[in-house]
N, C-alpha and C. Protein backbone atom coordinates (compact mmCIF):
# COMPACT_ATOMS: atom_id res chain seq x y z
N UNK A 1 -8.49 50.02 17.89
CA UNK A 1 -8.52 50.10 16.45
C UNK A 1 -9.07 51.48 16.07
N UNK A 2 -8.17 51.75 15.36
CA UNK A 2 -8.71 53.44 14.96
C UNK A 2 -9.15 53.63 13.51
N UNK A 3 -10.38 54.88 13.23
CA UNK A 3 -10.69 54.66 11.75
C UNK A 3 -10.82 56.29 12.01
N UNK A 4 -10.43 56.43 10.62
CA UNK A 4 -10.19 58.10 10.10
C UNK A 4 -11.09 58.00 9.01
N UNK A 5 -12.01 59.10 8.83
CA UNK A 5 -12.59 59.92 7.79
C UNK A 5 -11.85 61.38 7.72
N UNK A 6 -11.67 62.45 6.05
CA UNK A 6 -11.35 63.46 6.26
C UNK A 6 -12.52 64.39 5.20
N UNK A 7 -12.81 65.25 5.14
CA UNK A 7 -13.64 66.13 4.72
C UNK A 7 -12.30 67.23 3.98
N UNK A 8 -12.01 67.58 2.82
CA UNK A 8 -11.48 68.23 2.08
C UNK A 8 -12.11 69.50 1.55
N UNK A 9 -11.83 70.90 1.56
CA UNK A 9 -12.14 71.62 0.88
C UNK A 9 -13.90 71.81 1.05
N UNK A 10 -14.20 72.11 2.16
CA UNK A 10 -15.83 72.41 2.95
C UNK A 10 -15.65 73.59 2.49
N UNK A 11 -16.88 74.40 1.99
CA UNK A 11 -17.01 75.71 1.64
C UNK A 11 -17.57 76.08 2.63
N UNK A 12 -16.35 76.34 3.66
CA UNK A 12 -16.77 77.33 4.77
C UNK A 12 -15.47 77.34 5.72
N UNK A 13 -15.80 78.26 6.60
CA UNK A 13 -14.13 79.04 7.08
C UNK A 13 -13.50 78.20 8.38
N UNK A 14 -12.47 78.11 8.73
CA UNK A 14 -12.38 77.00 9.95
C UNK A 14 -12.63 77.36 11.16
N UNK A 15 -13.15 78.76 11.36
CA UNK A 15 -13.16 79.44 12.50
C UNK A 15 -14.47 79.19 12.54
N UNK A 16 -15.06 79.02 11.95
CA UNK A 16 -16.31 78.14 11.96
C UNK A 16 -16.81 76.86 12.36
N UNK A 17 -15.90 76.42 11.47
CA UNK A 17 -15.94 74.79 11.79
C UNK A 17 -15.56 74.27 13.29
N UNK A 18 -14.74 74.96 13.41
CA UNK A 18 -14.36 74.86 15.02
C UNK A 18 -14.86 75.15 16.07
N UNK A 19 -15.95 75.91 15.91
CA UNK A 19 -16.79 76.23 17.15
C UNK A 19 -17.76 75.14 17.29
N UNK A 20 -18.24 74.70 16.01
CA UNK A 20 -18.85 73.14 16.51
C UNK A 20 -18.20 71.88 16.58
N UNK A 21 -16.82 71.30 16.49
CA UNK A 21 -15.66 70.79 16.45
C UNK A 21 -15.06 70.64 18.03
N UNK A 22 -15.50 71.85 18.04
CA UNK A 22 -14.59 71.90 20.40
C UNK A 22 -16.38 71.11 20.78
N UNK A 23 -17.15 71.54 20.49
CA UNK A 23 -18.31 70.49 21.25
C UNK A 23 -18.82 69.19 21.38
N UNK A 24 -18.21 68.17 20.03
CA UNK A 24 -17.89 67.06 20.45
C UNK A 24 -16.43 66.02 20.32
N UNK A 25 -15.41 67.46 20.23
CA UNK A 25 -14.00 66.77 20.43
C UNK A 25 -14.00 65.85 22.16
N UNK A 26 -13.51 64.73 22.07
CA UNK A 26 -13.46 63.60 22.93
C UNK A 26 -14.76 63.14 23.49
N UNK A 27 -15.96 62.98 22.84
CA UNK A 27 -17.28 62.68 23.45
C UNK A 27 -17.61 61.23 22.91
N UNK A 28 -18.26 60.34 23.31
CA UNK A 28 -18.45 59.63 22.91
C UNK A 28 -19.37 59.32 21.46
N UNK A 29 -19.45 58.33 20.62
CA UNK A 29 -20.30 58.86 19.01
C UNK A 29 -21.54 59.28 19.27
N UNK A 30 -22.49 58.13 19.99
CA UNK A 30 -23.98 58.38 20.26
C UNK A 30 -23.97 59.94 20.75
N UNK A 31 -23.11 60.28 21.29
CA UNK A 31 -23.56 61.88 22.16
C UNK A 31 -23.00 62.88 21.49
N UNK A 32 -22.11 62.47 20.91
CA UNK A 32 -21.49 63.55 19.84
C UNK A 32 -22.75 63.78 18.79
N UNK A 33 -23.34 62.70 17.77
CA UNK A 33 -24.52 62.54 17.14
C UNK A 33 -25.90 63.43 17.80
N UNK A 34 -25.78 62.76 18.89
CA UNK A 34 -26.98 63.57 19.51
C UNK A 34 -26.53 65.85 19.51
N UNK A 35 -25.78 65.74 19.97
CA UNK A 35 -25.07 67.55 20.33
C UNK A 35 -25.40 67.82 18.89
N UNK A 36 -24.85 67.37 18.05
CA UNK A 36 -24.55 67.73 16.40
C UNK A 36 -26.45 67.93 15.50
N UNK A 37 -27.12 66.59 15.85
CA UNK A 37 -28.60 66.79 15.35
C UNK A 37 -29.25 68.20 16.10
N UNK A 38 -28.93 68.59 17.28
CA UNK A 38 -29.76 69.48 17.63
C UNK A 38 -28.94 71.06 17.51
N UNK A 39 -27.38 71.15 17.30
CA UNK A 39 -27.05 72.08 16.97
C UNK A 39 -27.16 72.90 15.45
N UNK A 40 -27.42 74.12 15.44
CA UNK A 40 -28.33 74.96 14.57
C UNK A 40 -27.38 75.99 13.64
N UNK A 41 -26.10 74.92 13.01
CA UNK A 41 -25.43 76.01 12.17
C UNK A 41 -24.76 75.01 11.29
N UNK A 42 -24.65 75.55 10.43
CA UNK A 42 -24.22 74.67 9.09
C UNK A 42 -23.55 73.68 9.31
N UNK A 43 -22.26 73.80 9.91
CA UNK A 43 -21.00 72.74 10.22
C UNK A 43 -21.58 71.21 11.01
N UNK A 44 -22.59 71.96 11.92
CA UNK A 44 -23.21 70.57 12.00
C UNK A 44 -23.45 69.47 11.68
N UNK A 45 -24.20 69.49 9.96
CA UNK A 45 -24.72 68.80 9.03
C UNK A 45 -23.14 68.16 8.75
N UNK A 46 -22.56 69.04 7.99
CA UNK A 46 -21.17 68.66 7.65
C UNK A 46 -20.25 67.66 8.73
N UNK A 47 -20.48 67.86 10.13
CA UNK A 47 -19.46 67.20 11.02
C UNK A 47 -19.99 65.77 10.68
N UNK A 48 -22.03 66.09 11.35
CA UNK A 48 -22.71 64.66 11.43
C UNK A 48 -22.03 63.82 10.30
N UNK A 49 -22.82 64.49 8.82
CA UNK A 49 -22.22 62.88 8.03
C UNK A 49 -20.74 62.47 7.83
N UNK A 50 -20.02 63.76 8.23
CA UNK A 50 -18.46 62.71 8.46
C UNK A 50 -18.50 61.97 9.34
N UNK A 51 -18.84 62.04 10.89
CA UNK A 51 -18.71 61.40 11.98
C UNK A 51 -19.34 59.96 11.29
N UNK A 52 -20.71 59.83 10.93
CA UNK A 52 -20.70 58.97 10.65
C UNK A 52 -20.22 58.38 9.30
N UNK A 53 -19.33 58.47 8.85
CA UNK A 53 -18.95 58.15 7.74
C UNK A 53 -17.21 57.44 8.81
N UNK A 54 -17.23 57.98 9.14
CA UNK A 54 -15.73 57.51 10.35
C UNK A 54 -16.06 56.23 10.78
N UNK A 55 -17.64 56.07 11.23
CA UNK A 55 -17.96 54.79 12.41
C UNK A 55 -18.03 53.95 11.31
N UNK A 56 -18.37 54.32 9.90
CA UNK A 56 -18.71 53.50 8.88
C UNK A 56 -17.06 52.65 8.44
N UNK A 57 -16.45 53.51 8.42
CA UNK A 57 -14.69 53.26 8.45
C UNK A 57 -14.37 51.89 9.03
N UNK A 58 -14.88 52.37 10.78
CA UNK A 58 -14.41 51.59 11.42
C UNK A 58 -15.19 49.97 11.57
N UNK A 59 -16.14 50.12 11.08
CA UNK A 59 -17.13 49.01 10.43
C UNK A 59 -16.10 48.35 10.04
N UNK A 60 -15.89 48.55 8.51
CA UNK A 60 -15.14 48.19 7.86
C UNK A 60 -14.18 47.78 8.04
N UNK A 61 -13.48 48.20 8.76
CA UNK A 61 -11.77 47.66 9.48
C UNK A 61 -12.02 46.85 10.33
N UNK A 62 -13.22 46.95 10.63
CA UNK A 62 -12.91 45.56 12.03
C UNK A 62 -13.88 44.18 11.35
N UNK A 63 -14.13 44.40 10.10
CA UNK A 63 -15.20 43.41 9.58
C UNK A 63 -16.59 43.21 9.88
N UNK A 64 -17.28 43.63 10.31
CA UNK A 64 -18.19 44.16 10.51
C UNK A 64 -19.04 44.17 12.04
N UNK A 65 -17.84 44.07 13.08
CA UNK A 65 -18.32 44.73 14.60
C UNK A 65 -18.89 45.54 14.53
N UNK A 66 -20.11 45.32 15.91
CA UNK A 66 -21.18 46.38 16.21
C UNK A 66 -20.07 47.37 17.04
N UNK A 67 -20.90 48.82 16.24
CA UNK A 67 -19.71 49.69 16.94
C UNK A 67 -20.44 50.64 18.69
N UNK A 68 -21.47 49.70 18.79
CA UNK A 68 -21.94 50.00 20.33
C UNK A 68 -21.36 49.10 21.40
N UNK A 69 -20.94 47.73 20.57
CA UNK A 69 -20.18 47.35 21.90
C UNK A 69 -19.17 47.59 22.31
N UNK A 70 -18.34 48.20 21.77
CA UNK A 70 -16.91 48.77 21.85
C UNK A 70 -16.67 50.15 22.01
N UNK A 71 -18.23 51.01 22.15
CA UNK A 71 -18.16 52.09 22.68
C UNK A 71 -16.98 53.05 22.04
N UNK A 72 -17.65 53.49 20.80
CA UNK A 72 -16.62 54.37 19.97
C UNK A 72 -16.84 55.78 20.43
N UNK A 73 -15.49 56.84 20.41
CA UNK A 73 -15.54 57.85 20.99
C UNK A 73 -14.56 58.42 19.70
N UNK A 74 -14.61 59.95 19.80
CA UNK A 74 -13.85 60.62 18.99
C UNK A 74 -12.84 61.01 19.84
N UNK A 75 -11.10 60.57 19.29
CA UNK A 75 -9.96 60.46 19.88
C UNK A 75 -9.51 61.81 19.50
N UNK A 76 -9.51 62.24 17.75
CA UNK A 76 -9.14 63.32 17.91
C UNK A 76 -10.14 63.94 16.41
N UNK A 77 -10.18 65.48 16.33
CA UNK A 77 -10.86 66.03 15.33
C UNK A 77 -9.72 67.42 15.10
N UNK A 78 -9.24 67.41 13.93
CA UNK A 78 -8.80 68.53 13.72
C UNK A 78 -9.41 69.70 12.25
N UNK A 79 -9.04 70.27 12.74
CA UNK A 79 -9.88 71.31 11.51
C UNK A 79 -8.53 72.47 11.22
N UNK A 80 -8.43 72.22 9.74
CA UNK A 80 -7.37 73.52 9.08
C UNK A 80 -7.83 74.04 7.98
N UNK A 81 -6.86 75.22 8.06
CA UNK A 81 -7.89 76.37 7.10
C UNK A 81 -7.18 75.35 5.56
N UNK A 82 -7.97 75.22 4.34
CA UNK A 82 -8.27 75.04 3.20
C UNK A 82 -7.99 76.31 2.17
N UNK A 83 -7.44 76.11 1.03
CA UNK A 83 -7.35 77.05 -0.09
C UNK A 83 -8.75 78.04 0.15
N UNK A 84 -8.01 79.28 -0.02
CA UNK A 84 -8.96 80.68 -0.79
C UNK A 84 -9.46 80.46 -2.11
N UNK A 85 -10.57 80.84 -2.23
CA UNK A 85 -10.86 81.07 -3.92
C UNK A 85 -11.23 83.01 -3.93
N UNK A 86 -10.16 83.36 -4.71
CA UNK A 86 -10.29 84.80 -4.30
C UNK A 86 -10.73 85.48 -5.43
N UNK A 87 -11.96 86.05 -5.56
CA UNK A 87 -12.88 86.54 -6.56
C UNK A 87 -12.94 88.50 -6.27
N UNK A 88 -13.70 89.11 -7.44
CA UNK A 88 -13.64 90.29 -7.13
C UNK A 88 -15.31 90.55 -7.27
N UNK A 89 -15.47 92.15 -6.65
CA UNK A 89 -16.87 92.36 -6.87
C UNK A 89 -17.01 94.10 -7.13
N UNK A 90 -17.69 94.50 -8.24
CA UNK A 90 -17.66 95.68 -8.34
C UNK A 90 -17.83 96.59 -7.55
N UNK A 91 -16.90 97.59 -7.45
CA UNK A 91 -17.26 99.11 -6.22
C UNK A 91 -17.15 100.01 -6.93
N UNK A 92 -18.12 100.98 -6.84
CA UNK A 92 -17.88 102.06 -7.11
C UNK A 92 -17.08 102.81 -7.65
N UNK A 93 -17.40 103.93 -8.36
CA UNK A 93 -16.28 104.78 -9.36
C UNK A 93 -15.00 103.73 -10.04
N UNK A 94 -15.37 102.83 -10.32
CA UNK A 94 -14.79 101.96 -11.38
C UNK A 94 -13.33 101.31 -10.73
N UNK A 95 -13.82 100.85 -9.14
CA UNK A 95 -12.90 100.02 -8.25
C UNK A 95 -13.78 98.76 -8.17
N UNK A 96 -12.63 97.92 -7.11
CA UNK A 96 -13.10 96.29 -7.58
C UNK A 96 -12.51 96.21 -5.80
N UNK A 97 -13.80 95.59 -4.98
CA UNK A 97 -13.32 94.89 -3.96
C UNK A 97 -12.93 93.63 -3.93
N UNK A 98 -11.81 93.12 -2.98
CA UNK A 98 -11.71 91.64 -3.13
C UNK A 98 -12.64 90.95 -1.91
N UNK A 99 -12.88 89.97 -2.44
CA UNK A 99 -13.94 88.38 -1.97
C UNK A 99 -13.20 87.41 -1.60
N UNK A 100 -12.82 86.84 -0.41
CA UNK A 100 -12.31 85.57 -0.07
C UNK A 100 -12.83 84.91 0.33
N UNK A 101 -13.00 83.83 -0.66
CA UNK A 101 -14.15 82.64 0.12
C UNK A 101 -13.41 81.86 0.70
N UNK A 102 -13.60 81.08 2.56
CA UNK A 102 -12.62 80.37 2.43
C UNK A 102 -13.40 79.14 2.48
N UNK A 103 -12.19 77.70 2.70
CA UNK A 103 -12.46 76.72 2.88
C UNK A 103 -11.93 75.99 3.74
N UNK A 104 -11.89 74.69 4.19
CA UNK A 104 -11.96 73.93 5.29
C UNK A 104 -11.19 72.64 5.41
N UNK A 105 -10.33 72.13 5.43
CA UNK A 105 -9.75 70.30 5.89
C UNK A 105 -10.34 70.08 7.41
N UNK A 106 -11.05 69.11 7.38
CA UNK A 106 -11.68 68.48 8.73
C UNK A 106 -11.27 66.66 8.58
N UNK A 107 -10.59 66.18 10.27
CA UNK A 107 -10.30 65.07 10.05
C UNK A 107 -10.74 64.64 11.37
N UNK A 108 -11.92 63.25 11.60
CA UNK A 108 -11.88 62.82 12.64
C UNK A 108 -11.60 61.25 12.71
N UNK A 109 -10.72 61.08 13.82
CA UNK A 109 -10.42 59.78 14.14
C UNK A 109 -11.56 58.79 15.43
N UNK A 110 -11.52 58.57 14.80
CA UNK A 110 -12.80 57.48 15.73
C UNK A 110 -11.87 55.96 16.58
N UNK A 111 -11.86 56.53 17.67
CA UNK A 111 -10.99 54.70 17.97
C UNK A 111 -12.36 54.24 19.21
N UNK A 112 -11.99 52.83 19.77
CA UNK A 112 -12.92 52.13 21.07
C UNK A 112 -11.93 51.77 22.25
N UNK A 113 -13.05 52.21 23.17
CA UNK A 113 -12.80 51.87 24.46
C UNK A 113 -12.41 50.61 25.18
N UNK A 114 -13.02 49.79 24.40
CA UNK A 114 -13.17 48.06 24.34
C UNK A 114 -12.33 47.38 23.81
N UNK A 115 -11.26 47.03 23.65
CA UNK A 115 -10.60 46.07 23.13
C UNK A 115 -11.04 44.94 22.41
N UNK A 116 -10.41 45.34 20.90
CA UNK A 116 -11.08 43.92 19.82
C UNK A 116 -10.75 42.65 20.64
N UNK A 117 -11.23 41.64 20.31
CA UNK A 117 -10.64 40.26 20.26
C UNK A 117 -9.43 40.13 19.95
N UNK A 118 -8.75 40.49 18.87
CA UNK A 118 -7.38 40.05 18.29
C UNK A 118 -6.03 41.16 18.71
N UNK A 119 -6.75 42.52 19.79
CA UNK A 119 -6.03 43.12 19.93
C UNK A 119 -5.56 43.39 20.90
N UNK A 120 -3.76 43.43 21.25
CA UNK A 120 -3.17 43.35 22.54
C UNK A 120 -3.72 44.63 23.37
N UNK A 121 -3.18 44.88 24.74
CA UNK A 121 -3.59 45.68 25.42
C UNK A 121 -2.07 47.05 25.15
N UNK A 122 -1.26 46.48 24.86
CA UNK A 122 -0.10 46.97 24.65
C UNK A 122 0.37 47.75 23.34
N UNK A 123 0.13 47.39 22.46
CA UNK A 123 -0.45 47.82 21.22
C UNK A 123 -1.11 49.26 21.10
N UNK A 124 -2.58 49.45 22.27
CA UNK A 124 -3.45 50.53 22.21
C UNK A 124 -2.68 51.50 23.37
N UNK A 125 -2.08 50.91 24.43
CA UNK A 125 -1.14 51.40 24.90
C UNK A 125 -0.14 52.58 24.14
N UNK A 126 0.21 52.21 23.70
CA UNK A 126 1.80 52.80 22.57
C UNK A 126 1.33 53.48 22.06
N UNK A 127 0.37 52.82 20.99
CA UNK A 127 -0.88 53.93 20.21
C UNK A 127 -1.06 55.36 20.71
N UNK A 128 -1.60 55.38 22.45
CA UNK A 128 -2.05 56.16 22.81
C UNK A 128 -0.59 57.12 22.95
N UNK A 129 0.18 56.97 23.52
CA UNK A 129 1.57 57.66 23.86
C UNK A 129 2.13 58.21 22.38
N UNK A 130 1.77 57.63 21.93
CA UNK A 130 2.69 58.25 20.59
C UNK A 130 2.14 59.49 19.97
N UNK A 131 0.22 59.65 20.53
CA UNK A 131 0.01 61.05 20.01
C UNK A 131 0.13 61.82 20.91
N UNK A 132 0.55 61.89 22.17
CA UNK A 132 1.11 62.90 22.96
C UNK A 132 2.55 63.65 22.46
């Protein structure tokens, strides 16, 4: 069973986002959580409460399974660059530099290792093949 959170329009650049993004792409949540609390740059904060906002997802979709027994892992996380907001700033002798702020789309999918109760083995099977 898979649950998606997405983060829209982060005021910050994806080349960013991605350097803390490759450190807990395919890790399990608890350890992903753990890497993310002790890493020391903005995107962090930002990954943590999506990640958990994902497990919160998957709460929800499965009715309210503990999501330690089913050992949730992040299947996939992608990060794309987001709209410019392109501003100017005064230069000298009566020129104007340009300012590009950028921004961010971040999406992580949270699925389990464990098989629900109600769910075939065949099913997560296919699942899996189809994002190759």
């Amino acid at each position: 069973m898979q649950a998606v959170a997405k983060l829209r329009n982060c005021p910050m650049s994806a080349r960013k986002m991605r350097l803390v993004a490759d450190n807990i792409r395919g890790k399990d949540v608890d350890k992903a959580l753990d890497i993310l609390k002790f890493t020391r740059k903005e995107a962090a904060t930002w990954l943590e409460k999506l990640l958990l906002s994902a497990v919160n997802n998957w709460e929800q979709k499965t009715e309210g399974q503990d999501p330690d027994e089913y050992e949730l892992y992040i299947s996939e996380i992608l990060v794309n660059q987001g709209p410019q907001l392109k501003r100017f700033r005064p230069a000298p002798f009566g020129r104007a530099h340009r300012i590009r702020k950028h921004t961010n789309h971040v999406t992580i999918v949270v699925d389990n290792r464990v098989y629900l109760p109600g769910e075939d083995e065949e099913e997560v099977v296919e699942s899996e093949t189809d994002n190759d």
